[in-house]
N, C-alpha and C. Protein backbone atom coordinates (compact mmCIF):
# COMPACT_ATOMS: atom_id res chain seq x y z
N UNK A 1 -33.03 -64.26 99.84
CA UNK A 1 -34.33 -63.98 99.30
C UNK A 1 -34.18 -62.92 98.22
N UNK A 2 -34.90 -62.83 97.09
CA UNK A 2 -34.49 -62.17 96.00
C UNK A 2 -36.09 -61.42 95.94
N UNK A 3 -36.09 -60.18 95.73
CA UNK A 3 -37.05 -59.31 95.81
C UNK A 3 -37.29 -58.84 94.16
N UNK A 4 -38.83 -58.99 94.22
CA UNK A 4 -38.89 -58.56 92.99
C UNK A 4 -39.47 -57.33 92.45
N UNK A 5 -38.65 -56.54 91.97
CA UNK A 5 -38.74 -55.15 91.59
C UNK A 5 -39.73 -55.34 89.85
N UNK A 6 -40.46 -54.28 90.27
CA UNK A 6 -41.65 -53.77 88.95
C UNK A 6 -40.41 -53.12 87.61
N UNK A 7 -40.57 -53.58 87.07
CA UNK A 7 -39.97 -53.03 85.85
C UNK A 7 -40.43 -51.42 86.09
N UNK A 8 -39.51 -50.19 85.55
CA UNK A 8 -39.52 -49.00 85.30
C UNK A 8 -40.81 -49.18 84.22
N UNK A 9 -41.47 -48.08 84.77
CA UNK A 9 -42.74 -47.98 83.57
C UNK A 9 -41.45 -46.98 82.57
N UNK A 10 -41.82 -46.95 81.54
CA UNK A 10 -41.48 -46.19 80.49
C UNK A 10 -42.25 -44.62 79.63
N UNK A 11 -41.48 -43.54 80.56
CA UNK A 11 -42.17 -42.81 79.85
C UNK A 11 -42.79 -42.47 78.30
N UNK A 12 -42.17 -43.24 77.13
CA UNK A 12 -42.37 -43.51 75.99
C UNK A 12 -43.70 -43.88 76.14
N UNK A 13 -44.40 -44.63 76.66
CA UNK A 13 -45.37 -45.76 77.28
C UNK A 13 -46.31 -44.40 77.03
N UNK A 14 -46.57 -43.45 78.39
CA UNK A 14 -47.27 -42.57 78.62
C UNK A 14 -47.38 -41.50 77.42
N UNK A 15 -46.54 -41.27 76.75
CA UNK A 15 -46.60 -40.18 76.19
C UNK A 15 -47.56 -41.34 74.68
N UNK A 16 -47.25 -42.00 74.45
CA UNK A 16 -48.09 -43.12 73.34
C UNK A 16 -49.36 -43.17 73.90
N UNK A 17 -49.27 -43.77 74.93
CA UNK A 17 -51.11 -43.20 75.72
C UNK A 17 -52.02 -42.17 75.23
N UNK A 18 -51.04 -40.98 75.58
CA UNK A 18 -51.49 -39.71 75.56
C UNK A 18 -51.80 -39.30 74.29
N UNK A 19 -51.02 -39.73 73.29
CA UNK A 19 -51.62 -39.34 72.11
C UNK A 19 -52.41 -40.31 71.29
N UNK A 20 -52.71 -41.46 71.77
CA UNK A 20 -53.82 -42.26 71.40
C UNK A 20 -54.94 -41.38 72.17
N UNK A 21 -55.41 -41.11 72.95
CA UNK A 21 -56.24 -40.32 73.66
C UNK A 21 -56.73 -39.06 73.13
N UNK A 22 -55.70 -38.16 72.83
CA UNK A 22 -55.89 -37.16 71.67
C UNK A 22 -56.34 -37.55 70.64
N UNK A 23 -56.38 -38.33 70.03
CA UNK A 23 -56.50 -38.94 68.29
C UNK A 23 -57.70 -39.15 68.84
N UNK A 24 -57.78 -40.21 69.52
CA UNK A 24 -59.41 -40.91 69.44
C UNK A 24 -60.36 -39.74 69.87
N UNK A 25 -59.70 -38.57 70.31
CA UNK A 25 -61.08 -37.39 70.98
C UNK A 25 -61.28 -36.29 69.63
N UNK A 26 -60.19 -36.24 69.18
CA UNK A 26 -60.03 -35.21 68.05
C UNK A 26 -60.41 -36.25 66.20
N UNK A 27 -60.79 -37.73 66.71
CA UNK A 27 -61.26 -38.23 65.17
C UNK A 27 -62.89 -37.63 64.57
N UNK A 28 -62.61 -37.70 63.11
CA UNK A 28 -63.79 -36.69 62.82
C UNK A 28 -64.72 -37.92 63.07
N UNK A 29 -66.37 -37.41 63.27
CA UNK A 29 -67.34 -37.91 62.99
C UNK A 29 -67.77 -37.84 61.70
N UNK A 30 -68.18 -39.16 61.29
CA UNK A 30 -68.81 -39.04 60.15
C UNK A 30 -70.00 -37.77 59.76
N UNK A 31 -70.50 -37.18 58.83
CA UNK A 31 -71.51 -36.17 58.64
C UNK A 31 -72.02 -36.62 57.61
N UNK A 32 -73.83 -36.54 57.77
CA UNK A 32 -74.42 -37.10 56.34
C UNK A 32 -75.72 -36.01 56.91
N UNK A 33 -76.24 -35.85 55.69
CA UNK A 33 -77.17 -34.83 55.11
C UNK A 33 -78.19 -35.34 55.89
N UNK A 34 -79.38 -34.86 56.68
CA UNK A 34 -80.44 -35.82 57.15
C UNK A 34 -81.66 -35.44 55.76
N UNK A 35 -82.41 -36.42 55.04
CA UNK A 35 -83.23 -36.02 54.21
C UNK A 35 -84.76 -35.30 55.15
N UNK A 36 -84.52 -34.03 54.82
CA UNK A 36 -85.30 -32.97 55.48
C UNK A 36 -86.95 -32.67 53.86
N UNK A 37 -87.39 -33.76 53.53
CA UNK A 37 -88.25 -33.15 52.45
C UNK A 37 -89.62 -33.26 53.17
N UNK A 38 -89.71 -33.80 54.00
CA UNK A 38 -91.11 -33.37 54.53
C UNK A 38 -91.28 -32.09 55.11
N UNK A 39 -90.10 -31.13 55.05
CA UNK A 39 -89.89 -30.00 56.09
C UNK A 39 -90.88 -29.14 54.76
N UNK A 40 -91.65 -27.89 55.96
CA UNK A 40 -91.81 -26.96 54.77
C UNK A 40 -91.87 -25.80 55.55
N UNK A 41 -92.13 -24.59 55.04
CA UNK A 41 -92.03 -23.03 55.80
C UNK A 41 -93.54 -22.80 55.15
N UNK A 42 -94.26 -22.20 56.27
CA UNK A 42 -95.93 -22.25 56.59
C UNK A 42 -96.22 -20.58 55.84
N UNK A 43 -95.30 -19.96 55.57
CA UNK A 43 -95.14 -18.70 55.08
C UNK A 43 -94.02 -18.85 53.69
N UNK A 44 -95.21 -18.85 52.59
CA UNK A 44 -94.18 -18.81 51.23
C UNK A 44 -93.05 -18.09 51.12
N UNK A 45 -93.11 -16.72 51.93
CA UNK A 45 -91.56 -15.56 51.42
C UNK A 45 -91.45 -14.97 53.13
N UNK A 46 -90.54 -14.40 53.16
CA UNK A 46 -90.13 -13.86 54.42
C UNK A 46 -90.35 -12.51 53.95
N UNK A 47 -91.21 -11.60 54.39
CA UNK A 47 -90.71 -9.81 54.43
C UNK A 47 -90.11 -9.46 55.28
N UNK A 48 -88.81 -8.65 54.52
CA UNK A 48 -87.73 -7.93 55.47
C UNK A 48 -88.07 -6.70 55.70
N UNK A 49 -87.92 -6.09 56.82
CA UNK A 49 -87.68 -5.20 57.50
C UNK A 49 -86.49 -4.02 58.17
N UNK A 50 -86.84 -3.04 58.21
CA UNK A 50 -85.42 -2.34 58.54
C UNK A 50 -85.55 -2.98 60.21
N UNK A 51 -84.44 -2.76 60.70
CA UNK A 51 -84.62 -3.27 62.56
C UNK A 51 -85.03 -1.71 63.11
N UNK A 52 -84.61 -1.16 62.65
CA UNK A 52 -84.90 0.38 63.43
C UNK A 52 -85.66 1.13 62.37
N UNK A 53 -86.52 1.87 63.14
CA UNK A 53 -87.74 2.65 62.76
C UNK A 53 -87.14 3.48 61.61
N UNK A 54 -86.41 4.75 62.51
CA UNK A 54 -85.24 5.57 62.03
C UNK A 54 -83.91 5.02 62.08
N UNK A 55 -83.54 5.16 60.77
CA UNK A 55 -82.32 5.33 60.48
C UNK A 55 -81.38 6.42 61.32
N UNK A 56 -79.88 5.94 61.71
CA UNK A 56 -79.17 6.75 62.28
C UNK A 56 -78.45 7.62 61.23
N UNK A 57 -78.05 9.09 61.82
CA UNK A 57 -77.29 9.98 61.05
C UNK A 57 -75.67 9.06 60.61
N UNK A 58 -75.56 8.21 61.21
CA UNK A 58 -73.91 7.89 60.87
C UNK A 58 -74.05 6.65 59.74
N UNK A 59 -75.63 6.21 59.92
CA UNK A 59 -75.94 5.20 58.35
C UNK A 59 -75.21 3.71 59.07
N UNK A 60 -75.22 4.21 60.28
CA UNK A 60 -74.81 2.69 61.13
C UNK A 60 -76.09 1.28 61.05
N UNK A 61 -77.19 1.49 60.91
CA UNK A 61 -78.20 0.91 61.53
C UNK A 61 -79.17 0.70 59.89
N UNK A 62 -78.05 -0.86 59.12
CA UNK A 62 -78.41 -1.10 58.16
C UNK A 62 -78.90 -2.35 58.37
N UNK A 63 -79.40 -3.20 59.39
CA UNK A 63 -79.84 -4.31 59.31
C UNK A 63 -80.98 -4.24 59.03
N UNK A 64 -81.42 -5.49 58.10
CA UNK A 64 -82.63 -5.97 58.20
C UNK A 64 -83.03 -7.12 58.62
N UNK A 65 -84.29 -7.15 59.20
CA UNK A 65 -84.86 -8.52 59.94
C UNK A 65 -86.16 -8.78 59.01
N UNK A 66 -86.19 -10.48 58.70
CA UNK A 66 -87.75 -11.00 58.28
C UNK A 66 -87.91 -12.11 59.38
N UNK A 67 -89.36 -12.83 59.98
CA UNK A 67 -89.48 -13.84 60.53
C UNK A 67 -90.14 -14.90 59.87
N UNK A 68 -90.25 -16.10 59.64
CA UNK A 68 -91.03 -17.29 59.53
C UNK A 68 -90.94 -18.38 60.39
N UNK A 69 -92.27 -19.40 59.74
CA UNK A 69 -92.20 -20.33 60.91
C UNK A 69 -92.24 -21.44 60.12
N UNK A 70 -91.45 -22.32 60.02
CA UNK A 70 -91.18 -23.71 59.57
C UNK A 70 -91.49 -24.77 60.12
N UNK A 71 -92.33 -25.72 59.71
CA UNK A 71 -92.67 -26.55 59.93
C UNK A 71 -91.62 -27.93 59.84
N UNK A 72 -90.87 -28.74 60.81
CA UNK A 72 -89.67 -29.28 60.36
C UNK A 72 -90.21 -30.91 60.76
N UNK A 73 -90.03 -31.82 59.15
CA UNK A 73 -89.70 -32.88 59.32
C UNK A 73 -88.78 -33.76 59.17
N UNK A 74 -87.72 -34.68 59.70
CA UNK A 74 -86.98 -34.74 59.51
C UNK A 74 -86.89 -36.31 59.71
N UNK A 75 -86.81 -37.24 58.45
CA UNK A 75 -86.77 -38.74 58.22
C UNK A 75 -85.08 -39.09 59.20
N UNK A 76 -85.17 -39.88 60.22
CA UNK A 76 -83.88 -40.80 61.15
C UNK A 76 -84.17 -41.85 60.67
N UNK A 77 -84.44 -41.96 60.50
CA UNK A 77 -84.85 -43.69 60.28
C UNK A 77 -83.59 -44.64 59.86
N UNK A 78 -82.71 -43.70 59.16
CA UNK A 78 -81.20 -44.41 59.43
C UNK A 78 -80.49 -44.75 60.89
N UNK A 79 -81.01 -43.87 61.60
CA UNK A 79 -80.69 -43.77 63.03
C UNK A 79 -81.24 -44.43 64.02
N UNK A 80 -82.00 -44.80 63.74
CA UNK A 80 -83.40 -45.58 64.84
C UNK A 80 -82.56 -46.46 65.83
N UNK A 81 -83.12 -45.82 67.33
CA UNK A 81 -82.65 -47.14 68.68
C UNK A 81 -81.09 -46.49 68.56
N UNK A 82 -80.57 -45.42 68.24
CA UNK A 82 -79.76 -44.99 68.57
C UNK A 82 -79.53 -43.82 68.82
N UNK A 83 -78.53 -43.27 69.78
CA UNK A 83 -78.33 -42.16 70.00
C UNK A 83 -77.41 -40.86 68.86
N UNK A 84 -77.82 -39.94 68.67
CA UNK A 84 -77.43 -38.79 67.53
C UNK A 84 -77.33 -37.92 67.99
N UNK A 85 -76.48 -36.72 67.33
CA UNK A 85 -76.23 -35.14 67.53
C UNK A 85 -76.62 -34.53 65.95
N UNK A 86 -77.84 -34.06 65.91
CA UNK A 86 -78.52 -33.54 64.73
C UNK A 86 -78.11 -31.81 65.20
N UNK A 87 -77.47 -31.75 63.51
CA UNK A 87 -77.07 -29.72 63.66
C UNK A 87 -78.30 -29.81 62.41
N UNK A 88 -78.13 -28.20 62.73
CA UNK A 88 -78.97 -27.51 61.95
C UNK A 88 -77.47 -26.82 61.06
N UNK A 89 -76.96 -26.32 59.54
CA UNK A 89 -76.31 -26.08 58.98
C UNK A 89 -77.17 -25.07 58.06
N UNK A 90 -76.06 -23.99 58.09
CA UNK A 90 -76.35 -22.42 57.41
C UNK A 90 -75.84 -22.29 56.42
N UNK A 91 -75.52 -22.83 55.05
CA UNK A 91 -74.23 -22.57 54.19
C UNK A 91 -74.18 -21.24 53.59
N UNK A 92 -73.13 -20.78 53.20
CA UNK A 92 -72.41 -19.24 53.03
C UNK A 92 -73.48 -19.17 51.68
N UNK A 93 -74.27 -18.28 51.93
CA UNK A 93 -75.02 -18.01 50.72
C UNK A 93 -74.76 -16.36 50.31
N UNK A 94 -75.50 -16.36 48.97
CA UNK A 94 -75.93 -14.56 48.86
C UNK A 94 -77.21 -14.02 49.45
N UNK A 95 -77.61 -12.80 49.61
CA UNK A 95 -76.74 -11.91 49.40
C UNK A 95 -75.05 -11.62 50.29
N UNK A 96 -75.11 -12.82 51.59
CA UNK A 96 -73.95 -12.15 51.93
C UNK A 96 -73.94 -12.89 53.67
N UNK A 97 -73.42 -12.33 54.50
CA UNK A 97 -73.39 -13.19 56.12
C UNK A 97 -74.67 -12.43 56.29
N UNK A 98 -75.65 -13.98 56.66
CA UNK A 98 -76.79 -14.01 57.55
C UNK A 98 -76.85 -14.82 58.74
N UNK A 99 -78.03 -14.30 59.83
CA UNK A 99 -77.59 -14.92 60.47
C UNK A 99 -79.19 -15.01 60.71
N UNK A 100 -79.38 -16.60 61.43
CA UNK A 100 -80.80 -16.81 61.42
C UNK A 100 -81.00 -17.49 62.87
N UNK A 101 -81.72 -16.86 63.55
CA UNK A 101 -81.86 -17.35 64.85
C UNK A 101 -83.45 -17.87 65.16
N UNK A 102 -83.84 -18.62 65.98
CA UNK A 102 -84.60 -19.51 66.26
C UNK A 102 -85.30 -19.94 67.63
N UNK A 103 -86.71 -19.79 67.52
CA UNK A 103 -87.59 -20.14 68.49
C UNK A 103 -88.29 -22.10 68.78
N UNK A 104 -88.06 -22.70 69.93
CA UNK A 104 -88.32 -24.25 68.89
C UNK A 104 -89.64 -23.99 69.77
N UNK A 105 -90.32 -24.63 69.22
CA UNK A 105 -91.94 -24.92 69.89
C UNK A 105 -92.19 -27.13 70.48
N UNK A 106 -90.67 -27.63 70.45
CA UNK A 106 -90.92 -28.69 70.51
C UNK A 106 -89.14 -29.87 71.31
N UNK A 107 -89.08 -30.54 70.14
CA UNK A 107 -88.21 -31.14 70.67
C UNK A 107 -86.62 -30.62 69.87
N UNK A 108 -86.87 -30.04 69.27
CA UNK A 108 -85.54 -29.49 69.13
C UNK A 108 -84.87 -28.26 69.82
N UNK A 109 -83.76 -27.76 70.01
CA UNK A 109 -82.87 -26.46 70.82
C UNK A 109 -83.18 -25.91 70.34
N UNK A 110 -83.88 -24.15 71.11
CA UNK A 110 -83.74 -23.06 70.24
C UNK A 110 -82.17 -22.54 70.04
N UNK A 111 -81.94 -21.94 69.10
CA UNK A 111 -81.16 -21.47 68.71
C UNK A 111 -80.47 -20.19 68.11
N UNK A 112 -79.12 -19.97 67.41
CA UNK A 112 -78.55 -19.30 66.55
C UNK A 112 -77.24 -19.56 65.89
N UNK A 113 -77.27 -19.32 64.16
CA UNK A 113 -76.26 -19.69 63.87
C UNK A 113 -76.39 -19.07 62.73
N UNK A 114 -74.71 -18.35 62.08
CA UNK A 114 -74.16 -17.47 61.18
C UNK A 114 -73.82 -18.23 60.00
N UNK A 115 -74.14 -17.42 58.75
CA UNK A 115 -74.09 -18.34 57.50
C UNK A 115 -72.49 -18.58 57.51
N UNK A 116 -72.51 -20.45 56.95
CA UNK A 116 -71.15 -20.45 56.89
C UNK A 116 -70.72 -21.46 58.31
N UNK A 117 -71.78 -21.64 59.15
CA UNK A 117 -71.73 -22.33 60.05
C UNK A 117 -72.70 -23.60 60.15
N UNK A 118 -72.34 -24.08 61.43
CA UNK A 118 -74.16 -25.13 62.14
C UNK A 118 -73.80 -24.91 63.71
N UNK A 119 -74.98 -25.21 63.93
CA UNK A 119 -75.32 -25.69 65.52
C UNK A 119 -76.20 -26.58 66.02
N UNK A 120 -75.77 -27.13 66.93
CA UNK A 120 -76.60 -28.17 67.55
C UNK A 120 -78.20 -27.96 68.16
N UNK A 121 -78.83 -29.18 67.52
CA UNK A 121 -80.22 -28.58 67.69
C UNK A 121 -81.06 -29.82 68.36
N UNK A 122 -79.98 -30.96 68.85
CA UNK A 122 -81.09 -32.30 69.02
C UNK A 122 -79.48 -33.15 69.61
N UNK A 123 -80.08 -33.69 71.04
CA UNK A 123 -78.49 -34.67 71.00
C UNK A 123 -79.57 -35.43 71.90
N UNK A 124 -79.17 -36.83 71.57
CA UNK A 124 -80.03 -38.07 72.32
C UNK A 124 -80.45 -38.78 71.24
N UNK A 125 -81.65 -39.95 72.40
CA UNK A 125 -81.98 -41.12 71.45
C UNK A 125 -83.01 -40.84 70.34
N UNK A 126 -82.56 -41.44 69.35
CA UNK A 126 -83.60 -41.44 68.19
C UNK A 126 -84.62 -42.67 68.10
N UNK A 127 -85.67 -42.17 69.02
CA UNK A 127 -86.64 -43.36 69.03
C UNK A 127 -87.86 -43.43 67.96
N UNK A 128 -88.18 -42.31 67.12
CA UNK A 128 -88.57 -42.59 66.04
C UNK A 128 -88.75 -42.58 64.81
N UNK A 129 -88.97 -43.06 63.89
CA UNK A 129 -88.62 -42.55 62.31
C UNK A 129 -88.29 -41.20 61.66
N UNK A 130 -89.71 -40.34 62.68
CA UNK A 130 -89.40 -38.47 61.84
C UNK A 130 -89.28 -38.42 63.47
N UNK A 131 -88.49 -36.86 63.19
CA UNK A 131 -88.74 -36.13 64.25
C UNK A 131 -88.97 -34.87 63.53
N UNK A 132 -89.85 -34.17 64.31
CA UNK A 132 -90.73 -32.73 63.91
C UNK A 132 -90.56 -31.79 65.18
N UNK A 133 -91.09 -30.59 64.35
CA UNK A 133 -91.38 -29.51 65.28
C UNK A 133 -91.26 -28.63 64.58
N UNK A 134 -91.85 -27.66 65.16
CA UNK A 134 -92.00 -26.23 64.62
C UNK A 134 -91.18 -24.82 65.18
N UNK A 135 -90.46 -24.41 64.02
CA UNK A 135 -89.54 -23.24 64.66
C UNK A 135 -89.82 -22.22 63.94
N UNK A 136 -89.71 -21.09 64.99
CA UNK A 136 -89.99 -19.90 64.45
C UNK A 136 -88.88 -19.09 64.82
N UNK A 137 -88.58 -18.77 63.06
CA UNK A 137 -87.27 -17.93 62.38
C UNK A 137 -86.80 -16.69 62.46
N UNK A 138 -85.77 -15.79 62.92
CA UNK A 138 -85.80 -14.43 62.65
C UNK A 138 -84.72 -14.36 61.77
N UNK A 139 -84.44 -14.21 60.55
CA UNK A 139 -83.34 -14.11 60.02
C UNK A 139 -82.42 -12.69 59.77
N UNK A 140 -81.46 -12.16 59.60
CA UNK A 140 -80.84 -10.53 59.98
C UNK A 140 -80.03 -10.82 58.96
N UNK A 141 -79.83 -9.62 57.90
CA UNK A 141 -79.15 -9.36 57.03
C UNK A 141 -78.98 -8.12 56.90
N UNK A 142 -77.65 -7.51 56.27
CA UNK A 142 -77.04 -6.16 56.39
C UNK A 142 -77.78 -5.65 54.97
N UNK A 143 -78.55 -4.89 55.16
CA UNK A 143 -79.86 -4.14 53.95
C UNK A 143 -79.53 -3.65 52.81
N UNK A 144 -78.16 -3.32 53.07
CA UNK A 144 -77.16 -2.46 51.94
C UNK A 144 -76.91 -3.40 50.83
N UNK A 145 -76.74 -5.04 51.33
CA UNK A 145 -76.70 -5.90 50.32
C UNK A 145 -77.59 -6.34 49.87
N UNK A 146 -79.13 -6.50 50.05
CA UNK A 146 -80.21 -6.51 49.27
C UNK A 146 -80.37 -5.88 48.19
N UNK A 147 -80.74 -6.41 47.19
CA UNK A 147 -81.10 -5.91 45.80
C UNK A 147 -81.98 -6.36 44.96
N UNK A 148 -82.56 -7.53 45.61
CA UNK A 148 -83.83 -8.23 45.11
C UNK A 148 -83.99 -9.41 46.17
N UNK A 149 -85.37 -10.29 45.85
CA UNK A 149 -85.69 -11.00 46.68
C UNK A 149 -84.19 -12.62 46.38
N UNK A 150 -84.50 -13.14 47.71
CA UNK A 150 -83.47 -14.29 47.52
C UNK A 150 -83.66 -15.41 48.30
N UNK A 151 -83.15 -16.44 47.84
CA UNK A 151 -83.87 -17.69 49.09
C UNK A 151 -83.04 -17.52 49.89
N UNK A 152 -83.15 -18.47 51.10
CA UNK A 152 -82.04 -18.86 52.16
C UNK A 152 -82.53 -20.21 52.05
N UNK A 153 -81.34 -21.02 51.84
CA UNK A 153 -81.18 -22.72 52.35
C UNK A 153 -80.35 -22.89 53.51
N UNK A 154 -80.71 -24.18 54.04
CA UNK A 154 -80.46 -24.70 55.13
C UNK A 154 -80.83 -25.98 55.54
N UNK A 155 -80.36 -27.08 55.78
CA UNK A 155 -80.34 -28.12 56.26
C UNK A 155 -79.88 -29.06 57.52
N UNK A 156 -80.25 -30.06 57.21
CA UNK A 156 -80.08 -30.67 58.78
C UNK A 156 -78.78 -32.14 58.67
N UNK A 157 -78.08 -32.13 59.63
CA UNK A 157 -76.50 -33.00 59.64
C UNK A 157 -77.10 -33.70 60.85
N UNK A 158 -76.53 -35.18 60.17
CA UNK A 158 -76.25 -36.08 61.48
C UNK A 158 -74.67 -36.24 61.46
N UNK A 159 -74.50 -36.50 63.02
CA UNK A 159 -72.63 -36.51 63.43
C UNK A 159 -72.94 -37.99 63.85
N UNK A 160 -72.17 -39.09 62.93
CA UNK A 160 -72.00 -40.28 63.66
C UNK A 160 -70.68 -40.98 64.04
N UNK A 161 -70.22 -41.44 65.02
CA UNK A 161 -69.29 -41.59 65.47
C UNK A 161 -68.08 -42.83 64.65
């Protein structure tokens, strides 16, 4: 009687596995701009503020804070009947690193995120054309670099697979 033995798996085998597995977890997602023009901010300008009343003797306590509240619309309609990971994106602007953090009043994550970055603000199904909501802004900037008024931009990314 002749017994039949399994071929030696091949560690070559496993280690090819393994880095198909890596690749497919580490491939980029596509990123496209979501057209955000129905969005608007319900407050024309932000006034900044020192964060502290008094200033400290060591000139440590140069931040400034302004708040607004934005009204956010945001056209999927490329997306529709499917599932998405919508960031919110900060790009490196002047005067310098800001950082703008966030209250949501709806269906998006509250949040925070540093210029120069994004964060996730929406993951699930996109069941309809806009999605909206209203967030309210605190944005923080180091005061020393102010020297006149300045916008802040910011937009919204879809990650598709």
């Amino acid at each position: 009687m002749i017994a039949h033995r399994r071929p030696a798996l091949r560690p070559a085998f496993f280690l090819a596995q393994a880095f198909c597995i890596i690749w497919a977890s580490t491939a980029q997602a596509k990123t496209t701009t979501i057209d955000d023009s129905g969005t608007q901010a319900l407050e024309p300008s932000v006034s900044m503020r020192w964060k502290t009343a008094a200033p400290s003797r060591s000139g440590a306590d140069t931040l400034m804070v302004g708040t607004t509240t934005i009204r956010v619309r945001i056209n999927v309609t490329p997306w529709l009947r499917r599932s998405g990971r919508i960031y919110l994106d900060l790009p490196a602007q002047q005067p310098g690193p800001i950082t703008a953090s966030w209250i949501s009043q709806g269906r998006f994550l509250s949040g925070q995120v540093h210029s120069g970055n994004r964060t996730l603000v929406y993951a699930g199904p996109i069941a309809s054309p806009f999605m909206e909501d209203i967030l309210k802004f605190q944005f923080s900037v180091d005061g020393t670099l102010i020297r006149r008024a300045f916008p802040v931009t910011f937009h919204f990314e879809m990650d598709e697979s």
